[in-house]
N, C-alpha and C. Protein backbone atom coordinates (compact mmCIF):
# COMPACT_ATOMS: atom_id res chain seq x y z
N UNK A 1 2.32 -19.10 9.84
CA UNK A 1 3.06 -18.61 8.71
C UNK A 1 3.57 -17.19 8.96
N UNK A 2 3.00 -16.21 9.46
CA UNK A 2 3.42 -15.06 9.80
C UNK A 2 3.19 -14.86 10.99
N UNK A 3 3.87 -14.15 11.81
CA UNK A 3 4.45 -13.68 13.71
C UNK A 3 3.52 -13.12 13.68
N UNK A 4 3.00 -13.49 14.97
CA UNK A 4 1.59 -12.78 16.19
C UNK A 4 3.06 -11.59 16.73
N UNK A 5 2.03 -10.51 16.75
CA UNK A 5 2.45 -9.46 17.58
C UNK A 5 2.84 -10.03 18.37
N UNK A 6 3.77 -9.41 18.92
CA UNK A 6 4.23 -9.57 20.31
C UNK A 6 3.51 -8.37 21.33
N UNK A 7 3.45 -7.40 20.81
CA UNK A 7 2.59 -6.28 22.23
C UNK A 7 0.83 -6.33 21.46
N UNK A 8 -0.06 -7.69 22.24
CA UNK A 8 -0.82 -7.52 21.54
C UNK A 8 -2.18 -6.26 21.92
N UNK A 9 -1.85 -5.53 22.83
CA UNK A 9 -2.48 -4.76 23.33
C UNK A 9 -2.55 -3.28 22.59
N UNK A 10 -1.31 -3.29 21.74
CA UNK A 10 -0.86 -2.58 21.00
C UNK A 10 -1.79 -2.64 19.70
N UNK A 11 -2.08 -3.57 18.98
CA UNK A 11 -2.78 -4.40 17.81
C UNK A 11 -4.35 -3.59 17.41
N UNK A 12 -4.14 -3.15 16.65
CA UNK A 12 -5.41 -2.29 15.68
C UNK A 12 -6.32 -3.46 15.73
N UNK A 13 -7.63 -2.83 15.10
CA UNK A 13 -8.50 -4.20 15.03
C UNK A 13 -8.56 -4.55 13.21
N UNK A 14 -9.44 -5.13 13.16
CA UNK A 14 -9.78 -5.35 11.86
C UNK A 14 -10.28 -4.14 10.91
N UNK A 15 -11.05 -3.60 11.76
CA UNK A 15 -11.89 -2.24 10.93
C UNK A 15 -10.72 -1.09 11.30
N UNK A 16 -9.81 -1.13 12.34
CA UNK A 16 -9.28 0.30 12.04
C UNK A 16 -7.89 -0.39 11.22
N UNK A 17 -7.66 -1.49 10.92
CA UNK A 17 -6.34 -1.42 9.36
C UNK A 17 -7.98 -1.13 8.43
N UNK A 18 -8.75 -1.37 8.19
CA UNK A 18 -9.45 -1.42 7.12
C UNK A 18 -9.30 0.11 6.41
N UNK A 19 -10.10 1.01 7.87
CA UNK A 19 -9.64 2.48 7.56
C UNK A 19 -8.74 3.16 7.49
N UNK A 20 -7.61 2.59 7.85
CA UNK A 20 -6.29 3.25 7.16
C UNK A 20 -6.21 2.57 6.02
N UNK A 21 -6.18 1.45 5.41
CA UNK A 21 -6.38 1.04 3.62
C UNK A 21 -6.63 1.66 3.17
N UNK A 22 -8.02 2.55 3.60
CA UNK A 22 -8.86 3.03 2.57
C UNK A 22 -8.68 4.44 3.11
N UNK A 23 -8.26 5.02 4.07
CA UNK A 23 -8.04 6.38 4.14
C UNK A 23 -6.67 7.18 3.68
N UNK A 24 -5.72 6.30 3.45
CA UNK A 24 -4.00 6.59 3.75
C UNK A 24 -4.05 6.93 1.79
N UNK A 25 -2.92 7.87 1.62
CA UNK A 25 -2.50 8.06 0.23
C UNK A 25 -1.27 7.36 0.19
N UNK A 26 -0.25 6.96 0.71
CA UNK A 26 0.72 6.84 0.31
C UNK A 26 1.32 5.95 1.50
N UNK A 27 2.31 4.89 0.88
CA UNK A 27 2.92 3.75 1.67
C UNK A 27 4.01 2.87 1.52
N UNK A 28 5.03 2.14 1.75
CA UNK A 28 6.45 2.16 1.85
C UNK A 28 6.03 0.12 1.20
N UNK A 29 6.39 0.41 -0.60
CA UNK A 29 6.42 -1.18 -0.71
C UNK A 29 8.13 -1.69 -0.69
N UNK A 30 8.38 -2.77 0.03
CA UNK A 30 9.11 -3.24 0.10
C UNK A 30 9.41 -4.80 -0.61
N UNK A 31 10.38 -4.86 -1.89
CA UNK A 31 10.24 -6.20 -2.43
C UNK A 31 11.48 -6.63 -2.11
N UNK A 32 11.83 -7.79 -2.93
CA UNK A 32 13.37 -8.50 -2.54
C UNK A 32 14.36 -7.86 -3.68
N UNK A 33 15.05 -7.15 -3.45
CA UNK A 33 15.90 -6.29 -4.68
C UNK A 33 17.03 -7.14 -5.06
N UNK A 34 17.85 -6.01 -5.77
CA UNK A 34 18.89 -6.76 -6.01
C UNK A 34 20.28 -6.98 -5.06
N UNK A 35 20.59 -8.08 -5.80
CA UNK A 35 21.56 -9.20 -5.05
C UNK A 35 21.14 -9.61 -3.40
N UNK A 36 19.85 -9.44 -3.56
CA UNK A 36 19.15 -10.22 -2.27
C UNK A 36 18.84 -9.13 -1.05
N UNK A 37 18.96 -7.67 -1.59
CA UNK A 37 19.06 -6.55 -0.92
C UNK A 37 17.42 -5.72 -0.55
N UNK A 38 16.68 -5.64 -0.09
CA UNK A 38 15.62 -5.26 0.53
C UNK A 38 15.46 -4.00 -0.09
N UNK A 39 14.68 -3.98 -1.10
CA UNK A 39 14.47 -2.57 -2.08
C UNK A 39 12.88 -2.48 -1.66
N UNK A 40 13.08 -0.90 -1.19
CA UNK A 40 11.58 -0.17 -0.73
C UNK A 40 11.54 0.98 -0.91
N UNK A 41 10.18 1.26 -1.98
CA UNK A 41 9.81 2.47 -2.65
C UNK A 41 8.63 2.62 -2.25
N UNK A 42 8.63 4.59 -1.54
CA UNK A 42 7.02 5.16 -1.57
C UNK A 42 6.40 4.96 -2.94
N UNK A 43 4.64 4.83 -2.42
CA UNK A 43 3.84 4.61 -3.52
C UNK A 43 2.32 4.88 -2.73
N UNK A 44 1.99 5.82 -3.79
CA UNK A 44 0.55 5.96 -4.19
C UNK A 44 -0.42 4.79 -4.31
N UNK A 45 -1.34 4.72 -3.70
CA UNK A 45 -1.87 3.23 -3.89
C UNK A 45 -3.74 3.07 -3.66
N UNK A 46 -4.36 1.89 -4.16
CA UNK A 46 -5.96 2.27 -3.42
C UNK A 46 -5.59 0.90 -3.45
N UNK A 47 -6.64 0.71 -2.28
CA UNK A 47 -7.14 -0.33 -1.75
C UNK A 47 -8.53 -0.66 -2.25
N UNK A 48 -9.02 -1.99 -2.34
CA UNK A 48 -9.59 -2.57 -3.06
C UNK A 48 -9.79 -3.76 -2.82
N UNK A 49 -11.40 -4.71 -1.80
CA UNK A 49 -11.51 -6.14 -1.92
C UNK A 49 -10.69 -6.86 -1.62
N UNK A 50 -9.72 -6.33 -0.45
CA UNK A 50 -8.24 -7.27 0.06
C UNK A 50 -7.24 -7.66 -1.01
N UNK A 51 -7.25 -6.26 -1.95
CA UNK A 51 -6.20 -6.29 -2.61
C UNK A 51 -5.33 -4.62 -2.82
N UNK A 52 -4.59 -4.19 -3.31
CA UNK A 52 -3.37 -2.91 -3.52
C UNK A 52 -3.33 -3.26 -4.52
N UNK A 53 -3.72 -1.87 -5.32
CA UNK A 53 -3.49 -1.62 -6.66
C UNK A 53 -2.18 -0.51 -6.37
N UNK A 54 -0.91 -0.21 -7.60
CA UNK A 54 -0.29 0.60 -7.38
C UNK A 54 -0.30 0.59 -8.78
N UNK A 55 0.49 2.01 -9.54
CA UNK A 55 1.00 2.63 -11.07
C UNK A 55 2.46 2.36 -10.97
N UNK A 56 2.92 1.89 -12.01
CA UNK A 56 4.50 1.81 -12.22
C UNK A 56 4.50 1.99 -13.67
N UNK A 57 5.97 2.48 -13.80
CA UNK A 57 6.50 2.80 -15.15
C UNK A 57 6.55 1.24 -15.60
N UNK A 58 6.62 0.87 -16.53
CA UNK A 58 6.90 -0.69 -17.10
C UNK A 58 8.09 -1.50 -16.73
N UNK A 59 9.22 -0.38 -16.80
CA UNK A 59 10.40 -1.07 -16.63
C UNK A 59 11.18 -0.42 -15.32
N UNK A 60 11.99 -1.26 -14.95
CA UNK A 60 13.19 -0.53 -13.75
C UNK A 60 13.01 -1.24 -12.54
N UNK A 61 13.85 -1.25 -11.44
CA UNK A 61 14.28 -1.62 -10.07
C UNK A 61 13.07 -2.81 -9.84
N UNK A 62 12.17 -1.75 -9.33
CA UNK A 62 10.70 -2.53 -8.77
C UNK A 62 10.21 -3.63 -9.69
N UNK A 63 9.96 -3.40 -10.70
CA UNK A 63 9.47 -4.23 -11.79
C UNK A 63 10.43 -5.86 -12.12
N UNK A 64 11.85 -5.43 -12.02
CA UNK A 64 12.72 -6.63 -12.03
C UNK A 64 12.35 -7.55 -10.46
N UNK A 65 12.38 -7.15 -9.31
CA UNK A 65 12.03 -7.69 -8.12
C UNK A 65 11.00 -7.91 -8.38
N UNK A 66 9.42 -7.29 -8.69
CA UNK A 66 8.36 -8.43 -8.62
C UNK A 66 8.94 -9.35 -9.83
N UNK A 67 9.35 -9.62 -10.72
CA UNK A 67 9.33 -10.39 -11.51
C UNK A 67 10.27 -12.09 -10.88
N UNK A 68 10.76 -11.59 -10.12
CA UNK A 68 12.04 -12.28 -9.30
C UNK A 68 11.48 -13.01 -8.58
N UNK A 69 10.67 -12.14 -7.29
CA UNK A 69 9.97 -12.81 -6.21
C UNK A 69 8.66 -12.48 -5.77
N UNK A 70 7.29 -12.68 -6.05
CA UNK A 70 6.15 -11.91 -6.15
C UNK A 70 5.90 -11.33 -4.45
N UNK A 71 6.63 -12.08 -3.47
CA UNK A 71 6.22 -11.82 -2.33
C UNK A 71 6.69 -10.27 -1.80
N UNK A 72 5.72 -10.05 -1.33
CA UNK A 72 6.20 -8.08 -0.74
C UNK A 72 5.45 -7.97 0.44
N UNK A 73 5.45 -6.71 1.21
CA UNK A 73 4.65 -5.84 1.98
C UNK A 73 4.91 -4.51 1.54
N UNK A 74 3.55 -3.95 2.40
CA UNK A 74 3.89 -3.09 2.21
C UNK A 74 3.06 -1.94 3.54
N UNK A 75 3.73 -1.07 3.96
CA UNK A 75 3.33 -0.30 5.19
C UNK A 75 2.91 0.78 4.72
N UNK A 76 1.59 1.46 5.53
CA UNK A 76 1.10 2.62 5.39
C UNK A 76 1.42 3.49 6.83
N UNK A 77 2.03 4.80 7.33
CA UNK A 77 1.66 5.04 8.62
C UNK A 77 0.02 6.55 8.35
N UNK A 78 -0.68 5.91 9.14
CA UNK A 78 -1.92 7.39 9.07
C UNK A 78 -1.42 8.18 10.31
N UNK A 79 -0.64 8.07 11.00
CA UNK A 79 -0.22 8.88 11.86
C UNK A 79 0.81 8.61 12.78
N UNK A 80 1.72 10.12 12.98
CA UNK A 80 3.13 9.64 13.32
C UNK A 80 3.13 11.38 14.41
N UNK A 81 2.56 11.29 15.59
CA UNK A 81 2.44 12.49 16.27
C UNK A 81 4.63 12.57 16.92
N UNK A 82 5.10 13.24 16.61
CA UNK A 82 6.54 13.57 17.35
C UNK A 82 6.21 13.72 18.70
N UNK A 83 6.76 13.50 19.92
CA UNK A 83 6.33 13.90 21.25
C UNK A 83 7.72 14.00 22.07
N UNK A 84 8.16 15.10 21.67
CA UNK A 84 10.15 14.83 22.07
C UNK A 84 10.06 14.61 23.33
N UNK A 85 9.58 15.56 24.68
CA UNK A 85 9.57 15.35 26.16
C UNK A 85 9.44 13.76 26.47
N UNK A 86 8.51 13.37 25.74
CA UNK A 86 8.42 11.71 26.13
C UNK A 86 9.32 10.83 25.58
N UNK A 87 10.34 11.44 24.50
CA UNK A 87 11.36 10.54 23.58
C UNK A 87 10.28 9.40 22.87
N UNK A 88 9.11 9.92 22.52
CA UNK A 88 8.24 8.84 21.93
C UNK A 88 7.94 9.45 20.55
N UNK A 89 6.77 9.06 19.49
CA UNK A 89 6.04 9.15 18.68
C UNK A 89 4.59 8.44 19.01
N UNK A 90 3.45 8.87 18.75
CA UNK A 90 2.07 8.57 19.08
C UNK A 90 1.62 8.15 17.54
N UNK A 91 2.07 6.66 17.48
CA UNK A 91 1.98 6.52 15.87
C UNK A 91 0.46 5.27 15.91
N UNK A 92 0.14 5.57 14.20
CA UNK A 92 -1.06 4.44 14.23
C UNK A 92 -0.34 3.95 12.00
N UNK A 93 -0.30 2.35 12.39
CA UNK A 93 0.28 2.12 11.13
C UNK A 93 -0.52 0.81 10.48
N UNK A 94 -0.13 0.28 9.15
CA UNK A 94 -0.63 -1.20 9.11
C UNK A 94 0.37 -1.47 8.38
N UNK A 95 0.78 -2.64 8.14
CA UNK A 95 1.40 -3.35 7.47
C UNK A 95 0.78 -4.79 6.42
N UNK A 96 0.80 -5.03 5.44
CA UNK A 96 0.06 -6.20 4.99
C UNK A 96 1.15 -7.04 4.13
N UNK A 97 1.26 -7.82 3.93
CA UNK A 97 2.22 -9.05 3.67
C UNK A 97 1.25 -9.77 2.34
N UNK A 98 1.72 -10.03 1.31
CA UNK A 98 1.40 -10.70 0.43
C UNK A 98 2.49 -10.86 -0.80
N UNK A 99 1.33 -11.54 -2.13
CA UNK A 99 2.28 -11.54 -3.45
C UNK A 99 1.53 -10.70 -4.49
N UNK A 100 2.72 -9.73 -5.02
CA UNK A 100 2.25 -8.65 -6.32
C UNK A 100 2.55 -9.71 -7.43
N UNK A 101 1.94 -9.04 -8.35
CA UNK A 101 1.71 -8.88 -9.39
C UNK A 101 1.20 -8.09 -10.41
N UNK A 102 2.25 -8.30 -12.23
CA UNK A 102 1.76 -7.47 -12.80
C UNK A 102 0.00 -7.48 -13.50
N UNK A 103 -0.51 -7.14 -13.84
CA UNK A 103 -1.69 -7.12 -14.63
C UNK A 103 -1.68 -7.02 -15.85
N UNK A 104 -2.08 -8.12 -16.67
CA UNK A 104 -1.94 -8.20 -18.30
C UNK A 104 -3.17 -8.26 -18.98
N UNK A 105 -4.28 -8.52 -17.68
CA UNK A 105 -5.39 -8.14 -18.11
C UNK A 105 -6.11 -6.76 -18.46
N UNK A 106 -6.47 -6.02 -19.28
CA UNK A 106 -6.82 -5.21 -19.95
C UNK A 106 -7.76 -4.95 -19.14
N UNK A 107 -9.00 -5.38 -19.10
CA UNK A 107 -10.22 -5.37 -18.26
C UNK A 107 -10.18 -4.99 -16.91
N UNK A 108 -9.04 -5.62 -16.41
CA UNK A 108 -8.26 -5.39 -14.71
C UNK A 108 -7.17 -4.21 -14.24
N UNK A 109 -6.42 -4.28 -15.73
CA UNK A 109 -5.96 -2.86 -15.78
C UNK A 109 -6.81 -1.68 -15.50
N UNK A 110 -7.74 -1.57 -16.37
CA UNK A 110 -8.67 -0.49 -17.00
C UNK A 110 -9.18 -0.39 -15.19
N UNK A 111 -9.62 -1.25 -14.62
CA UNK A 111 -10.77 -1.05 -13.54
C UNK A 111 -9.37 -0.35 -12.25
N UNK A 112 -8.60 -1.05 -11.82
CA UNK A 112 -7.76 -0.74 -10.93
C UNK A 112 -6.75 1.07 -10.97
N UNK A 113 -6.78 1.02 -12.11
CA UNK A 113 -6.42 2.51 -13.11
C UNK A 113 -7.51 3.52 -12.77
N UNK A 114 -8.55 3.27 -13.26
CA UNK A 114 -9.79 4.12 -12.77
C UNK A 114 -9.89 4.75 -11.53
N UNK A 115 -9.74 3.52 -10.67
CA UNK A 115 -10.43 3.39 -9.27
C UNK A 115 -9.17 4.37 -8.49
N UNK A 116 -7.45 4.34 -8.95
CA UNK A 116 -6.60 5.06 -8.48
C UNK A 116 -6.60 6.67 -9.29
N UNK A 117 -7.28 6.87 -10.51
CA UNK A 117 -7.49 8.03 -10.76
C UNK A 117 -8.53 8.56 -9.98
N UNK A 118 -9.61 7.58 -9.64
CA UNK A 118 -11.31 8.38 -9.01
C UNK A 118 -10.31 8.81 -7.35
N UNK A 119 -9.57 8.47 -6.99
CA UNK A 119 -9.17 8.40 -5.45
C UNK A 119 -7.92 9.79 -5.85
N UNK A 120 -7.03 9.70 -6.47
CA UNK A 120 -6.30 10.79 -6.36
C UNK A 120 -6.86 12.42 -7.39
N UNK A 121 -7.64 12.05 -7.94
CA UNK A 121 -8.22 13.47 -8.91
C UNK A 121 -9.79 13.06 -8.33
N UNK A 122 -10.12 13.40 -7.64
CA UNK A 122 -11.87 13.16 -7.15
C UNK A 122 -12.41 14.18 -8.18
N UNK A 123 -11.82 15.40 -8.01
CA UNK A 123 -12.82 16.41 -8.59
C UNK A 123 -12.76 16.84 -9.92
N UNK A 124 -12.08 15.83 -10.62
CA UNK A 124 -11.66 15.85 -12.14
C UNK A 124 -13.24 14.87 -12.13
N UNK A 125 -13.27 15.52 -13.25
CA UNK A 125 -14.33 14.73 -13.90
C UNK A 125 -14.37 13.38 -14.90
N UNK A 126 -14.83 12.24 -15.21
CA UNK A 126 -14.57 11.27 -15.26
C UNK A 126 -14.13 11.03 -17.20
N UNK A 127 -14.39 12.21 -17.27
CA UNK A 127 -13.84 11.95 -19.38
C UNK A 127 -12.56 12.69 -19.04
N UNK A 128 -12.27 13.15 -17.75
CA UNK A 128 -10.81 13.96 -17.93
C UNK A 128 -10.40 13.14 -17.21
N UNK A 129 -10.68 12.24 -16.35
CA UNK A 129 -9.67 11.32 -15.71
C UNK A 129 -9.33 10.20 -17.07
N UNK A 130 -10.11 9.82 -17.60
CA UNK A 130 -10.25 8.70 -18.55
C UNK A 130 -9.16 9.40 -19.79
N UNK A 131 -9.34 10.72 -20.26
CA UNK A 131 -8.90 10.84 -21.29
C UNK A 131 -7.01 10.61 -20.76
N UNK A 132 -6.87 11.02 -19.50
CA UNK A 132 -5.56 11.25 -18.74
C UNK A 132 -4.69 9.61 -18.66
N UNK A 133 -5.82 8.68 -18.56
CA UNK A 133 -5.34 7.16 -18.47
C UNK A 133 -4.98 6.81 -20.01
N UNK A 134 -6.49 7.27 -20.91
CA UNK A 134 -6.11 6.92 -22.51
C UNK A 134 -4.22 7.34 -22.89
N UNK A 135 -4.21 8.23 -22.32
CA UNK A 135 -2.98 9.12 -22.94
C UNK A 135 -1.46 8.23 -22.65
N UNK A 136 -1.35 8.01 -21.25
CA UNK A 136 -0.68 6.86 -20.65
C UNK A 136 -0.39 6.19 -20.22
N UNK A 137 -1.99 5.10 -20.97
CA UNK A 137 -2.01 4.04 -21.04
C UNK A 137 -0.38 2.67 -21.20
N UNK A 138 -0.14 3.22 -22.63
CA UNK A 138 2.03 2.79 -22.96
C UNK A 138 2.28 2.54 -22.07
N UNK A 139 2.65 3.95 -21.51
CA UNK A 139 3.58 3.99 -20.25
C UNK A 139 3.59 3.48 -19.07
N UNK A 140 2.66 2.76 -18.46
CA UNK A 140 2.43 2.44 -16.79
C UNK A 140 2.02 0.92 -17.43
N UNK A 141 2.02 0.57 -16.07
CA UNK A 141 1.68 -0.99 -15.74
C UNK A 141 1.01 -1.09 -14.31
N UNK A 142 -0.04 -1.58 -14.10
CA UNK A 142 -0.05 -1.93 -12.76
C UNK A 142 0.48 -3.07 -11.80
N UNK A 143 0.27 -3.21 -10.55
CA UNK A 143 0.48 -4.05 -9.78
C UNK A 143 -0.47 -4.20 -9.11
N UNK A 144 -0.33 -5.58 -8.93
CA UNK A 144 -1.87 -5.97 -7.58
C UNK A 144 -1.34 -6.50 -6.44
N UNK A 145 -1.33 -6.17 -5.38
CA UNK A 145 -0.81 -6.96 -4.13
C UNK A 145 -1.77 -7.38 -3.67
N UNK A 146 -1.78 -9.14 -4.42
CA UNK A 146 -3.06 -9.95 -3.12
C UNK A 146 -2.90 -9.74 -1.59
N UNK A 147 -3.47 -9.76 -0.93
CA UNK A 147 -2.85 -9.52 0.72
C UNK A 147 -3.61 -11.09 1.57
N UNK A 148 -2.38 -11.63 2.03
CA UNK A 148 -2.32 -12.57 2.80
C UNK A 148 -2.54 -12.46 3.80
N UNK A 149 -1.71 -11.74 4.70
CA UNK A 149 -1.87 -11.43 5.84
C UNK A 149 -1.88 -9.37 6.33
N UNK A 150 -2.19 -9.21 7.44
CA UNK A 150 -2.68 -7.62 7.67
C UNK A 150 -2.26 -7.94 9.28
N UNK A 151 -1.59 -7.02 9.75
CA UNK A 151 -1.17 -6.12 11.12
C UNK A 151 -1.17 -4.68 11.09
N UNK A 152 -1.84 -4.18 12.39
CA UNK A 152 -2.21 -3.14 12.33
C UNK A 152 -1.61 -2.66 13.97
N UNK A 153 -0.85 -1.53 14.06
CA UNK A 153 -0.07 -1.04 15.45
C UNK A 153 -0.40 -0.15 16.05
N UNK A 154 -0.53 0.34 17.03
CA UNK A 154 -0.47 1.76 17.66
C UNK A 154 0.22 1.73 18.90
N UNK A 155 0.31 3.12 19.16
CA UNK A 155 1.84 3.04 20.27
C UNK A 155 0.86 3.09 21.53
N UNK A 156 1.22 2.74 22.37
CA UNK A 156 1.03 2.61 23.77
C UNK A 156 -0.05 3.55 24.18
N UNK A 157 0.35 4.71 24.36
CA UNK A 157 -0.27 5.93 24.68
C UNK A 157 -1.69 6.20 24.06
N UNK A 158 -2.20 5.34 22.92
CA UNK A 158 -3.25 5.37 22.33
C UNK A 158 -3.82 4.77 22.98
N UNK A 159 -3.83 3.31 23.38
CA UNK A 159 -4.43 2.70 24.28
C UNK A 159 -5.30 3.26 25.48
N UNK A 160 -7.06 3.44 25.28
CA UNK A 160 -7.97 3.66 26.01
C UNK A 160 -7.44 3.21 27.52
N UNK A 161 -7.78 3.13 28.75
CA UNK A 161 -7.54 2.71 29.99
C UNK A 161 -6.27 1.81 30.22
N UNK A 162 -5.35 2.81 29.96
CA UNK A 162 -3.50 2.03 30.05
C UNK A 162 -3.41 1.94 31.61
């Protein structure tokens, strides 16, 4: 269903996409936009149990495309070294492939909301993160990206005994 690498020597393992999931702030979701046009927006995101939680306003662009076609990816890079003399980059990335969705569950809201306030305000304390969600609550919606499939890259030069 989804393409084997082609440079598989290149290919992260299981535990290092795991730690970029869970280490990376920010990552490039890509859904099916409009008039069949490939719409991709940075986003803030936690990882979670082989799933992506993200915050969205309720309405606009993104929100009409998941509603359209639930299927997305979405890429994180944890590192993108420039190396001009070599005309390269010394990059390490993942990519994961699945279907979003919104959350209408209250209970699932509340937990996925939390878990992206405890990750971006750590040192807020938990009645000021909470009171910050109470406030706009209205306004946001989440998304869940089940994840189907996971690829994980690094460039050449990373590679132990090349």
């Amino acid at each position: 269903m989804f393409r084997e690498m082609r440079r598989k020597r290149q290919l992260l393992t299981a535990s290092e996409c795991e730690d970029i999931l869970n280490n990376g702030t920010s990552g490039v979701l890509a859904v099916s936009g409009d008039n069949r046009y490939p719409y991709t927006v940075p986003l803030s995101y936690v990882y979670d149990n082989n799933r992506i939680y993200f915050h969205s306003a309720n309405e606009g662009h993104k929100i009409d495309a998941v509603k359209r076609n639930p299927k997305a990816s979405f890429c994180i890079i944890c590192q993108d070294i420039v190396v001009p003399q070599k005309y390269t980059t010394y990059f390490k990335s993942v990519t994961v492939f699945g279907e979003i969705n919104i959350l209408d569950n209250n209970k699932e809201k509340t937990e996925a909301i939390t878990k992206l306030a405890a990750k971006y305000a750590p040192l807020e304390s938990e009645s000021s993160r909470l009171a910050e969600i109470e406030h706009g609550w209205k306004n946001f919606c989440i998304l869940c990206l089940s994840i189907k499939h996971i690829s994980g890259k690094k460039a050449k030069e990373l590679i132990e005994n090349i």
